[in-house]
Protein backbone atom coordinates (compact mmCIF):
# COMPACT_ATOMS: atom_id res chain seq x y z
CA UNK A 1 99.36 97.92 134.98
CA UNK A 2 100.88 99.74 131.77
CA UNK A 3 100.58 103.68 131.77
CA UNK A 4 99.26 105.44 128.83
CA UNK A 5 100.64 109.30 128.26
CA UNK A 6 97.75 111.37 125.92
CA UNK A 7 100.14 111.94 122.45
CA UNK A 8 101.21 115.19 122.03
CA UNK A 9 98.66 117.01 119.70
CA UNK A 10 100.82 119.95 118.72
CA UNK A 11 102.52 117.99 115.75
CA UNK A 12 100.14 116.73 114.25
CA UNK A 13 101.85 116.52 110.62
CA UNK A 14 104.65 114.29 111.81
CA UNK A 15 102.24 111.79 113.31
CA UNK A 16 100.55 112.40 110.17
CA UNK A 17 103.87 111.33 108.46
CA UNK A 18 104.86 108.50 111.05
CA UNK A 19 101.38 106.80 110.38
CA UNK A 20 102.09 107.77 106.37
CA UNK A 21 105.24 105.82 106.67
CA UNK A 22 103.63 102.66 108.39
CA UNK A 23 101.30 102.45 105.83
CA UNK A 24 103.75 102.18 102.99
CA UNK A 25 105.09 99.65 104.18
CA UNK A 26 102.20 97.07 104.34
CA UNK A 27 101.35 95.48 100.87
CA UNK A 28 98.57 93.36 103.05
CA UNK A 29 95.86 94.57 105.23
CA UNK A 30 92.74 93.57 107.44
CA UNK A 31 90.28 95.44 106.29
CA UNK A 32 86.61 95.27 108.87
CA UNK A 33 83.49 96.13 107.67
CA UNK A 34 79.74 96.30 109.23
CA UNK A 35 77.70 93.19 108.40
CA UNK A 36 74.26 92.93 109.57
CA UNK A 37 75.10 90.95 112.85
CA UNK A 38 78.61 91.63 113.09
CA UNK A 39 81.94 93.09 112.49
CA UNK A 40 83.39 91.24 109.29
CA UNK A 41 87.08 91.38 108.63
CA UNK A 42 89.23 89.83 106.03
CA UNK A 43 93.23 90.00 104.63
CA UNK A 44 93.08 92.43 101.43
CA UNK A 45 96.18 93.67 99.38
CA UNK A 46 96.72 97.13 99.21
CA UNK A 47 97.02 98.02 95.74
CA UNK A 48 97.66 101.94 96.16
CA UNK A 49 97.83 104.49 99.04
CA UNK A 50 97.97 108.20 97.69
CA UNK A 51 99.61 110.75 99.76
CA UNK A 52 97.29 111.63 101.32
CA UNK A 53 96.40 108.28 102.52
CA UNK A 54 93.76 107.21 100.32
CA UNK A 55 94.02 103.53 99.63
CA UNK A 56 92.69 101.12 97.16
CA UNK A 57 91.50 97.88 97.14
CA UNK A 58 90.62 95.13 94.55
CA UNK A 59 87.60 92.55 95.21
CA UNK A 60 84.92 90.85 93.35
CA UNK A 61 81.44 92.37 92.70
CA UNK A 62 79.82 89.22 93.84
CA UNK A 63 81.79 89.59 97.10
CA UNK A 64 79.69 90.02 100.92
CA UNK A 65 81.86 92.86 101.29
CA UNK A 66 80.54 94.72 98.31
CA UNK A 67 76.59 94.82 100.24
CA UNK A 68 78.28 95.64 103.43
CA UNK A 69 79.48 98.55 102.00
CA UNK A 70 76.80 99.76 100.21
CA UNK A 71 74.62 99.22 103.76
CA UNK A 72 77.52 101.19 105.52
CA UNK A 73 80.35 102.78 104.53
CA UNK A 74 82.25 103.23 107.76
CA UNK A 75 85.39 100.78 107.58
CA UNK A 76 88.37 100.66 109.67
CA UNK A 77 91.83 99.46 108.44
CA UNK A 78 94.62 97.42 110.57
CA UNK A 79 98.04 97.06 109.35
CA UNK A 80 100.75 95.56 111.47
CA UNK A 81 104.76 94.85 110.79
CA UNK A 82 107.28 93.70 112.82
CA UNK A 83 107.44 96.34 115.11
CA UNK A 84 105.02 99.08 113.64
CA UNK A 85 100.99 99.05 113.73
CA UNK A 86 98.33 101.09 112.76
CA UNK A 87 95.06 101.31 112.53
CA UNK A 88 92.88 103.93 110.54
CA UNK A 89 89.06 104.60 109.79
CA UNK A 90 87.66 106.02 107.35
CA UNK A 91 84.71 106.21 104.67
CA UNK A 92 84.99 103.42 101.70
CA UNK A 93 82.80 103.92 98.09
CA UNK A 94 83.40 101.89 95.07
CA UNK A 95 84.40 102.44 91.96
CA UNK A 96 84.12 100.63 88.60
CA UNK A 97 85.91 102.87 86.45
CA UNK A 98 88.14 100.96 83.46
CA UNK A 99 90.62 103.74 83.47
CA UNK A 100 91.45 102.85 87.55
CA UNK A 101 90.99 99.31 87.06
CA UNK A 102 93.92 99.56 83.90
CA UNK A 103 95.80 101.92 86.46
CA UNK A 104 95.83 99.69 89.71
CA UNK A 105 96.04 96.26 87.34
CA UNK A 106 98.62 93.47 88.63
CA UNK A 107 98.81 90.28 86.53
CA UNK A 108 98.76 88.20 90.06
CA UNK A 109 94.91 89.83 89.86
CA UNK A 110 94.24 86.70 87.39
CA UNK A 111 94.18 84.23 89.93
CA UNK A 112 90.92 85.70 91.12
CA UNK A 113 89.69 87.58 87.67
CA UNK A 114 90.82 84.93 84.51
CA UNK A 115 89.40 86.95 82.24
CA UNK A 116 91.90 89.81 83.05
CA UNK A 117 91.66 93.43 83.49
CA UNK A 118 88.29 93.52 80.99
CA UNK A 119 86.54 91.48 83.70
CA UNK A 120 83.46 93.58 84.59
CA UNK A 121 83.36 91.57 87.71
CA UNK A 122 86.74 94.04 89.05
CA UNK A 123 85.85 96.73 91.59
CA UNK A 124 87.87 98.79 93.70
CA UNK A 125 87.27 99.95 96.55
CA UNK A 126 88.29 103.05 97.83
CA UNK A 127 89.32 104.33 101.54
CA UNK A 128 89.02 107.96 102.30
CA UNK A 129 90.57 107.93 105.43
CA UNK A 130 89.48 110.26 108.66
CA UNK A 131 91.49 109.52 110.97
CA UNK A 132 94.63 107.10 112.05
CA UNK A 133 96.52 105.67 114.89
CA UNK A 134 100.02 104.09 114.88
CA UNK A 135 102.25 102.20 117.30
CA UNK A 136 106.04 102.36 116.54
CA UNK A 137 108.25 100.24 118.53
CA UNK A 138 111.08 99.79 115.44
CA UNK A 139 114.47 101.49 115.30
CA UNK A 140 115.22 103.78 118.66
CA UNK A 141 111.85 103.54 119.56
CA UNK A 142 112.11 100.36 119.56
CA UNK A 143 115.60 100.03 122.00
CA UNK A 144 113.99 102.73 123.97
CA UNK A 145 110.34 100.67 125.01
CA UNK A 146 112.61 97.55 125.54
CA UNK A 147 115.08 99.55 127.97
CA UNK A 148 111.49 100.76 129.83
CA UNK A 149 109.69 97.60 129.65
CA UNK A 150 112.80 95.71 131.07
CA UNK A 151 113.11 98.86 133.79
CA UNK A 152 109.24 98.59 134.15
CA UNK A 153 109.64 94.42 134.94
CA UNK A 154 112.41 94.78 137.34
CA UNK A 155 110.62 96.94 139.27
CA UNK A 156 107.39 95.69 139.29
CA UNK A 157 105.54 98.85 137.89
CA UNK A 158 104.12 99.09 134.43
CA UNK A 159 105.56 100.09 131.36
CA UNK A 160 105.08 103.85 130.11
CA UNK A 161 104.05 104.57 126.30
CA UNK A 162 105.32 107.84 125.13
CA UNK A 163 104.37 109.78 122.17
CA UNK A 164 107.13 108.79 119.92
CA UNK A 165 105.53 105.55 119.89
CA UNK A 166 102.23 106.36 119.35
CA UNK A 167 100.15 108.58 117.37
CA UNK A 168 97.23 109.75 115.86
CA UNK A 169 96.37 112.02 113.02
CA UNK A 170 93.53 113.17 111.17
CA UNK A 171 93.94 112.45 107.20
């Protein structure tokens, strides 16, 4: 059975700025909201994230996802790589506001709104985030879980997770 070590909470900005980095580097997301029976998740594109980890989102304001959010707020965002994952919650609201719609505007956004940025059918969707959680297994890290896990399998024990590979943060 796999060990898990409590991350160390004394440094919190530079899991702050691991989780940061691991959500730069995901243009696609799964993005869960609450239905009225269920959990609902689906792919999105990450159009933005600010710096301080605010991310936005394009849909459709005939979309399911649009009464979900209305009904409840409370979201929770996945992104995975290779070898780096996190997975953050926060608070979404939406937003229909031309100036952020000309602002966040990608010409692939056609495929889903012909009529182009104008479309009044565009909102975004907005993520404060509250709090985050990453796994990092790339680079070092990476060498370094493989060396334990192999170490872990030989001997017949379970793998340890350290705090270099995992994280959370408040954002």
């Amino acid at each position: 059975m796999a060990t898990y070590q409590q991350p160390d909470t004394t440094d919190e900005a530079q899991h702050r700025e691991r989780l940061r980095e691991i959500l730069d580097d995901a243009p696609a997301v799964l993005l869960t909201t609450r239905g009225r029976d269920r959990l609902h998740t689906r792919p999105m594109a990450v159009q933005r994230v600010d710096d301080d980890g605010t991310m936005y989102f394009s849909t459709s304001a005939d979309s399911v996802k649009i009464d979900e959010l209305e009904a409840d707020p409370r979201v929770q965002v996945a992104f995975q790589g290779k070898t780096r994952f996190a997975v953050v919650d926060g608070a979404a609201r939406l937003s229909r506001d031309r100036a952020l719609v000309d602002e966040l505007w990608k010409e692939d956004w056609k495929i889903w709104f012909p009529k182009g940025k104008s479309s009044p059918e565009i909102v975004i969707v907005i993520v404060d985030p509250e709090r985050g959680e990453y796994w990092d297994q790339s680079g070092t890290n990476g060498l370094s879980f493989l060396f334990r896990a192999a170490k872990a399998y030989v001997k017949g024990e379970g793998v340890e997770t350290r705090d270099k590979d995992h994280g959370t943060a408040r954002l």
